[in-house]
N, C-alpha and C. Protein backbone atom coordinates (compact mmCIF):
# COMPACT_ATOMS: atom_id res chain seq x y z
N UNK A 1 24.90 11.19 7.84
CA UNK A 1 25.85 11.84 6.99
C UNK A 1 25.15 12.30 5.72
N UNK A 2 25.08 13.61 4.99
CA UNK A 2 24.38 13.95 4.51
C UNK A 2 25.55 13.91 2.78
N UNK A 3 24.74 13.46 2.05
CA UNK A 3 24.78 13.48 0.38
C UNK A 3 25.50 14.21 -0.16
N UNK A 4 26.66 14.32 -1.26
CA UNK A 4 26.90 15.48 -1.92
C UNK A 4 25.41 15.67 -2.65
N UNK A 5 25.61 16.91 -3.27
CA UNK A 5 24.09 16.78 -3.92
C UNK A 5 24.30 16.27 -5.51
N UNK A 6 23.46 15.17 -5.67
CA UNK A 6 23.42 14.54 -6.96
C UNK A 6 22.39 15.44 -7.84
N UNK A 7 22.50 14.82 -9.17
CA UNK A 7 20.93 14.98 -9.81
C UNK A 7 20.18 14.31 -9.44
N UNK A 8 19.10 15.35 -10.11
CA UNK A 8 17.66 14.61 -9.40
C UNK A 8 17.55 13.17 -10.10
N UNK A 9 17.68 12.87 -11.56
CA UNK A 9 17.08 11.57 -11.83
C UNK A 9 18.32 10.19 -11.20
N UNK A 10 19.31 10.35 -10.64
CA UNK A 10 20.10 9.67 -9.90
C UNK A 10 19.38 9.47 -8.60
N UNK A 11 18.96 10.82 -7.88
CA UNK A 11 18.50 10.64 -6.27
C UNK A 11 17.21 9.69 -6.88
N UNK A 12 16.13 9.70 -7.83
CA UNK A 12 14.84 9.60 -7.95
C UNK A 12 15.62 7.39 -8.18
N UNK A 13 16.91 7.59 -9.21
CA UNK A 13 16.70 6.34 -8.90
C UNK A 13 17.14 5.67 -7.92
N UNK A 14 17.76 5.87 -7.40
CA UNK A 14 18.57 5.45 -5.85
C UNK A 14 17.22 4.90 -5.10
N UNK A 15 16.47 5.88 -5.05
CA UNK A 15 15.03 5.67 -4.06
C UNK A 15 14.25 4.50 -4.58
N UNK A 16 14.30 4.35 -5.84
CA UNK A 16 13.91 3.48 -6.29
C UNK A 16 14.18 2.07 -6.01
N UNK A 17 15.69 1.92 -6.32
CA UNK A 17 16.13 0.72 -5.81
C UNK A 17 15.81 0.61 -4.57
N UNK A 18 16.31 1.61 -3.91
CA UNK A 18 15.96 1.16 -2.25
C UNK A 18 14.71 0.94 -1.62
N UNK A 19 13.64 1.41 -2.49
CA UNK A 19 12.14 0.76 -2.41
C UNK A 19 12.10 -0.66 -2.82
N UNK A 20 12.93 -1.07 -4.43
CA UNK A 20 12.41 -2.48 -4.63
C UNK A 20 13.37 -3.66 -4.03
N UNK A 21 14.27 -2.88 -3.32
CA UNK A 21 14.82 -4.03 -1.95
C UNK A 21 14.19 -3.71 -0.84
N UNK A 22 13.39 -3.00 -0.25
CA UNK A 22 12.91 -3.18 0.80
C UNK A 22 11.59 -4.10 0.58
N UNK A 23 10.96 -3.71 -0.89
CA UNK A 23 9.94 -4.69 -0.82
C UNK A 23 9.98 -5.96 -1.03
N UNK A 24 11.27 -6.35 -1.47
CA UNK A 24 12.10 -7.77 -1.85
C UNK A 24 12.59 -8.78 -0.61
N UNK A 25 12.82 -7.75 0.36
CA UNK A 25 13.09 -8.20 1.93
C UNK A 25 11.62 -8.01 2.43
N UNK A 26 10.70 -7.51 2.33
CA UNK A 26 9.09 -7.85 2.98
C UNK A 26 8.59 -9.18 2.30
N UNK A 27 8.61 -9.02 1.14
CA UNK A 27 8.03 -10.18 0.62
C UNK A 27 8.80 -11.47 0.46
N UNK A 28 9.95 -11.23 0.58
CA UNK A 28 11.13 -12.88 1.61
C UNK A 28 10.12 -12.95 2.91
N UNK A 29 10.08 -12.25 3.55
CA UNK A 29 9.90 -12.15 5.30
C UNK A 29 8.60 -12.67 5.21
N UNK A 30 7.07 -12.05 4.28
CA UNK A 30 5.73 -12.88 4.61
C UNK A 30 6.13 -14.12 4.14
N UNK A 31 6.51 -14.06 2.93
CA UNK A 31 6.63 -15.59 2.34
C UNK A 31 7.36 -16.67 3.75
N UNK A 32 8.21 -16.30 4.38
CA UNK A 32 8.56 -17.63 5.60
C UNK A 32 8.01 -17.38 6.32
N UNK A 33 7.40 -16.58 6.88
CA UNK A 33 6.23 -16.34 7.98
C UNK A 33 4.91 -17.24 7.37
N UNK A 34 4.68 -17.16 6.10
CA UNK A 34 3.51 -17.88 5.59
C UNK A 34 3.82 -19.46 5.60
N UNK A 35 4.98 -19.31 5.18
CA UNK A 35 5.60 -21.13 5.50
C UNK A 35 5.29 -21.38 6.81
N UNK A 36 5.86 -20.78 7.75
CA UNK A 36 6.21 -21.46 9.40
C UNK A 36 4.56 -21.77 9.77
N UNK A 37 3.72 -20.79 9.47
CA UNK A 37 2.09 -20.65 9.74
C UNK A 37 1.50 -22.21 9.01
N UNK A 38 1.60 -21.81 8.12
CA UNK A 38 1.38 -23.29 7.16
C UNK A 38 2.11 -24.87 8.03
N UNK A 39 3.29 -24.71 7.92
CA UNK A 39 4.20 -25.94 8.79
C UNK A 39 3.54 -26.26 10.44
N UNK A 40 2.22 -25.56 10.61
CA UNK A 40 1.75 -25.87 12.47
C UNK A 40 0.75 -26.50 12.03
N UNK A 41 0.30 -26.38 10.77
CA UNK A 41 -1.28 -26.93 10.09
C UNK A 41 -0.81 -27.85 9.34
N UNK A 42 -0.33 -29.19 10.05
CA UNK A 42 -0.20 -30.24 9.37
C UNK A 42 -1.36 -31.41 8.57
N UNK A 43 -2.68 -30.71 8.75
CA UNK A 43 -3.49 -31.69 8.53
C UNK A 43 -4.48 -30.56 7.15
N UNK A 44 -3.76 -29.52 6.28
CA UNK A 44 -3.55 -29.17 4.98
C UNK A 44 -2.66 -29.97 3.85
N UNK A 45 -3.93 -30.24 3.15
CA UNK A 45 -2.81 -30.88 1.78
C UNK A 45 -2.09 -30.01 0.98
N UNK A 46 -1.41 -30.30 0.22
CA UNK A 46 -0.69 -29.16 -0.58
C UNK A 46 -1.08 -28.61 -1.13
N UNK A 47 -1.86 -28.46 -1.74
CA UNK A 47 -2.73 -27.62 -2.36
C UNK A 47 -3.40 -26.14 -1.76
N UNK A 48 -4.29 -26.92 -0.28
CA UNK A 48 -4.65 -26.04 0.70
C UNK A 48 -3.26 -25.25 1.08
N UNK A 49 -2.23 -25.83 1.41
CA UNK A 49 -1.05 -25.26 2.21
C UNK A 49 -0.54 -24.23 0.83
N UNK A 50 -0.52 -24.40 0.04
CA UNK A 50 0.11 -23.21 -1.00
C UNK A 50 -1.18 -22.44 -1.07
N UNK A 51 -2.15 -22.09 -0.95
CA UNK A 51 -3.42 -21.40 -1.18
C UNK A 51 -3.35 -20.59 -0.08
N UNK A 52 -3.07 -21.07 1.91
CA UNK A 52 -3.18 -20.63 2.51
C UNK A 52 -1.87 -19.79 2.58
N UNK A 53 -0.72 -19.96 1.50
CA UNK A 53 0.23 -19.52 1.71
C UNK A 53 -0.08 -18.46 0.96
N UNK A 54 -0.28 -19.11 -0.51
CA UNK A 54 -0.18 -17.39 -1.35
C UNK A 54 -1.52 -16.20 -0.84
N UNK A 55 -2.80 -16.67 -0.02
CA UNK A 55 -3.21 -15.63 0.70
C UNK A 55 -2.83 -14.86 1.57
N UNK A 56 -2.17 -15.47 2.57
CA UNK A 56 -1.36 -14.87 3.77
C UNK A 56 -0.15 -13.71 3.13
N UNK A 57 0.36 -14.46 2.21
CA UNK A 57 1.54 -13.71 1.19
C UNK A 57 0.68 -12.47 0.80
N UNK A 58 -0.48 -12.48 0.20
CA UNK A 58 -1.50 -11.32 -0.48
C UNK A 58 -1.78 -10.47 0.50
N UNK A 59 -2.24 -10.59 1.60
CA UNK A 59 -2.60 -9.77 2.89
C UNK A 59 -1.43 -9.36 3.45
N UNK A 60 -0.39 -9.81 3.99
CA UNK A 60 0.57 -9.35 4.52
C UNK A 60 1.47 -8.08 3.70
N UNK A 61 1.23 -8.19 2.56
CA UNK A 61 1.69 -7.42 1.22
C UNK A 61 0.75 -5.94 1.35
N UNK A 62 -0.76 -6.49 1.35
CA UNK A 62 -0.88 -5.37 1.31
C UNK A 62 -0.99 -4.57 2.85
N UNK A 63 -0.46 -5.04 3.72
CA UNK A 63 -0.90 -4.50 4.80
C UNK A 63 0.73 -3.33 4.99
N UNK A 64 1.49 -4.35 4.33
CA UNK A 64 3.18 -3.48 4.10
C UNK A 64 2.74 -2.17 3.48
N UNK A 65 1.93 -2.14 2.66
CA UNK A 65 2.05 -1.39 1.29
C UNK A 65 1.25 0.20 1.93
N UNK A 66 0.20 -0.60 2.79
CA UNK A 66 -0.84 0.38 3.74
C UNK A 66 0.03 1.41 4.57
N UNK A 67 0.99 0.56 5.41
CA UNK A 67 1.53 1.25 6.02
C UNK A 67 3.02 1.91 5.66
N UNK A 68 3.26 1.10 4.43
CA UNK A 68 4.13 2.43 3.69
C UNK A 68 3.90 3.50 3.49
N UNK A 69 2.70 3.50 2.88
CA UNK A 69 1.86 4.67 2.01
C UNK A 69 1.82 5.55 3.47
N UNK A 70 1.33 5.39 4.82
CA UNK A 70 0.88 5.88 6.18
C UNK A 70 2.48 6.63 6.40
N UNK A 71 3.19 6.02 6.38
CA UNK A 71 4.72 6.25 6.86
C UNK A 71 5.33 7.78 5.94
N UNK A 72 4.93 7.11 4.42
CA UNK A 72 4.89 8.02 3.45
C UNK A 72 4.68 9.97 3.84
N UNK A 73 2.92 9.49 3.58
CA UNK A 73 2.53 10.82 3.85
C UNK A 73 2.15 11.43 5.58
N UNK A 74 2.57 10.64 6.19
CA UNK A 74 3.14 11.29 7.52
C UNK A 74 5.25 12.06 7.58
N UNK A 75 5.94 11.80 6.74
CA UNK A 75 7.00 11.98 6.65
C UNK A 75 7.01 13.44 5.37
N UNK A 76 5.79 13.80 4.35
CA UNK A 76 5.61 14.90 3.70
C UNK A 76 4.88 15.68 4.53
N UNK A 77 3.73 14.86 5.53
CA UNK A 77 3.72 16.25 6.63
C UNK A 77 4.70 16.64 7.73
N UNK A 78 5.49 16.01 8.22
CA UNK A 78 6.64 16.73 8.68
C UNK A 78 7.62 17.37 7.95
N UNK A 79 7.62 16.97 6.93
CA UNK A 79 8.68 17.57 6.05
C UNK A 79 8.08 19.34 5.31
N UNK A 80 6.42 19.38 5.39
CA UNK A 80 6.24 20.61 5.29
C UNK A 80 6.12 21.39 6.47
N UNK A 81 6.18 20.65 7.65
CA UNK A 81 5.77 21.61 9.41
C UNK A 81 6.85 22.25 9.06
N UNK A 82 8.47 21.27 8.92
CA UNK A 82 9.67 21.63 9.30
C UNK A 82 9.79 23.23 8.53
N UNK A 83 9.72 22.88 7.13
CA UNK A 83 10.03 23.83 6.16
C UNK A 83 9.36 25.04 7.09
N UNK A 84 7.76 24.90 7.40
CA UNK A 84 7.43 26.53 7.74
C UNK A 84 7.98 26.62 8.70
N UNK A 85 8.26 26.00 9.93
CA UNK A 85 9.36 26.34 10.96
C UNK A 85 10.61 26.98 10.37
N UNK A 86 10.89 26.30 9.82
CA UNK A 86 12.32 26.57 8.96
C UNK A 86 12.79 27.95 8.42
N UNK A 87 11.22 28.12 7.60
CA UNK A 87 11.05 29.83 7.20
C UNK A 87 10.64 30.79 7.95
N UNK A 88 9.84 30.75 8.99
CA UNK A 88 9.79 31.25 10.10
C UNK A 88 10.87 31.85 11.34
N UNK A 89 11.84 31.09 11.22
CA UNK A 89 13.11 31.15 12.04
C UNK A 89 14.02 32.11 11.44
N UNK A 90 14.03 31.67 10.20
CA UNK A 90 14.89 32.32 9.06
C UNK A 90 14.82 34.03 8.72
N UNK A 91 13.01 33.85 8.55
CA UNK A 91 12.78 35.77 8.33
C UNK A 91 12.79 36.18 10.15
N UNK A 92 12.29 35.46 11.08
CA UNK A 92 12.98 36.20 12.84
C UNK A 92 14.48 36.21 12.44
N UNK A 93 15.43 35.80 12.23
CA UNK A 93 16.67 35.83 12.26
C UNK A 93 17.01 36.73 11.71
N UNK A 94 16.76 36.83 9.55
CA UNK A 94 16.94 37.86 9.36
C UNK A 94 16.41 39.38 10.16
N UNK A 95 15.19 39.83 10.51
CA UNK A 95 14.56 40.62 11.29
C UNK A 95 15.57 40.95 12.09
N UNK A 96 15.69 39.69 12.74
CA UNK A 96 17.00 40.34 14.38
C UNK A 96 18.56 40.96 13.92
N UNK A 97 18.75 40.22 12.33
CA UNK A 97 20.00 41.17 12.00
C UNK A 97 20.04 42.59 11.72
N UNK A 98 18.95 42.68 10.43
CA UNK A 98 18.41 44.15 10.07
C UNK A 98 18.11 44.64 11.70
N UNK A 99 17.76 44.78 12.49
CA UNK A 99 17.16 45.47 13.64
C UNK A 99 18.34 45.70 14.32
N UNK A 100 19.42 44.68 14.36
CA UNK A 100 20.43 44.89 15.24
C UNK A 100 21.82 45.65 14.36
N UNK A 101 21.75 45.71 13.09
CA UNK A 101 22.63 45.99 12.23
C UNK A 101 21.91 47.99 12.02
N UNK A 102 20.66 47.90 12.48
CA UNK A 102 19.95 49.33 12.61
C UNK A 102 20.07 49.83 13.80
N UNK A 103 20.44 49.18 14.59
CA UNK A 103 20.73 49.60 15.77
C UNK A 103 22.27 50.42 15.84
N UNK A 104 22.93 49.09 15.17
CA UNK A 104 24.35 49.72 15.22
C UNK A 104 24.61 51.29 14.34
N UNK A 105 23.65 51.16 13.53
CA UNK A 105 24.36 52.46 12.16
C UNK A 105 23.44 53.85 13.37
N UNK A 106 22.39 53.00 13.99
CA UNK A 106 21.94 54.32 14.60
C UNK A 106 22.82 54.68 15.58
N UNK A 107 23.36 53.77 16.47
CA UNK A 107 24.62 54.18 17.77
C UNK A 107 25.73 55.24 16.94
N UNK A 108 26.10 54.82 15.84
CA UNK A 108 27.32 55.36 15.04
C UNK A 108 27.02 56.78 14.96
N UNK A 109 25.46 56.42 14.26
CA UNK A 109 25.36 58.04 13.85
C UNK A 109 25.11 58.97 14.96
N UNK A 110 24.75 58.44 16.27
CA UNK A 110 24.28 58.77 17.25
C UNK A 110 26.10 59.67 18.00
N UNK A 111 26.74 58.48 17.78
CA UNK A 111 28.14 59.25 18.55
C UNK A 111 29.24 60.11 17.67
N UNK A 112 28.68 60.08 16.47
CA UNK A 112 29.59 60.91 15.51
C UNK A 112 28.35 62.03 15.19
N UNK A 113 27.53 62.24 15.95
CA UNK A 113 26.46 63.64 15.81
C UNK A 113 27.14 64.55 17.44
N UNK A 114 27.56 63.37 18.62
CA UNK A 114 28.02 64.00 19.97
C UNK A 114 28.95 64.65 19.79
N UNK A 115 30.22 64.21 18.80
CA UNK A 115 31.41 64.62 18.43
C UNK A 115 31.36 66.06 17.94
């Protein structure tokens, strides 16, 4: 379902939030993934077990962040294919009106010259 159209610094913050909850729900998600990993290695003291945690937490973070960024600028190159498709279609379309709208004024003039 598509947006009324807002302003831009509304859309710019919207995106925003919805970036720092998605990264709020990644970094919930390594953090118990780093727990459960930690909880099979019972023979880490606490110390080790929060170390191996906040690393796992550090890597998993940035591996999110990698493939945001990947997701990112794969979604600005489709978003420029589309556009030249987009404009491409647009001047054939116009073309096929002018051509067919020249067609018609030529038939007109063509049967009011028979007359």
């Amino acid at each position: 379902m598509a947006r009324a159209a807002e302003p831009p610094g509304i859309a710019a913050g919207i995106h925003q939030i919805e970036g720092y909850l998605l990264l709020q729900t990644e970094r919930d998600a390594a953090r118990e993934r780093a727990r459960r990993l930690t909880g099979r290695l019972d023979w880490l003291t606490s110390a080790q077990r929060a170390e191996v945690e906040r690393l796992y937490l550090q890597d998993q973070l940035a591996v999110t962040e990698r493939t945001l960024r990947t997701v990112v600028r794969r979604c600005e190159e489709l978003r420029a294919e589309y556009q030249q498709v987009y404009r491409t279609l647009r001047r054939r379309l116009l073309l096929i009106c002018l051509l067919g709208t020249a067609g018609l004024v030529g038939g007109f003039a063509a049967a009011l010259t028979v007359r």
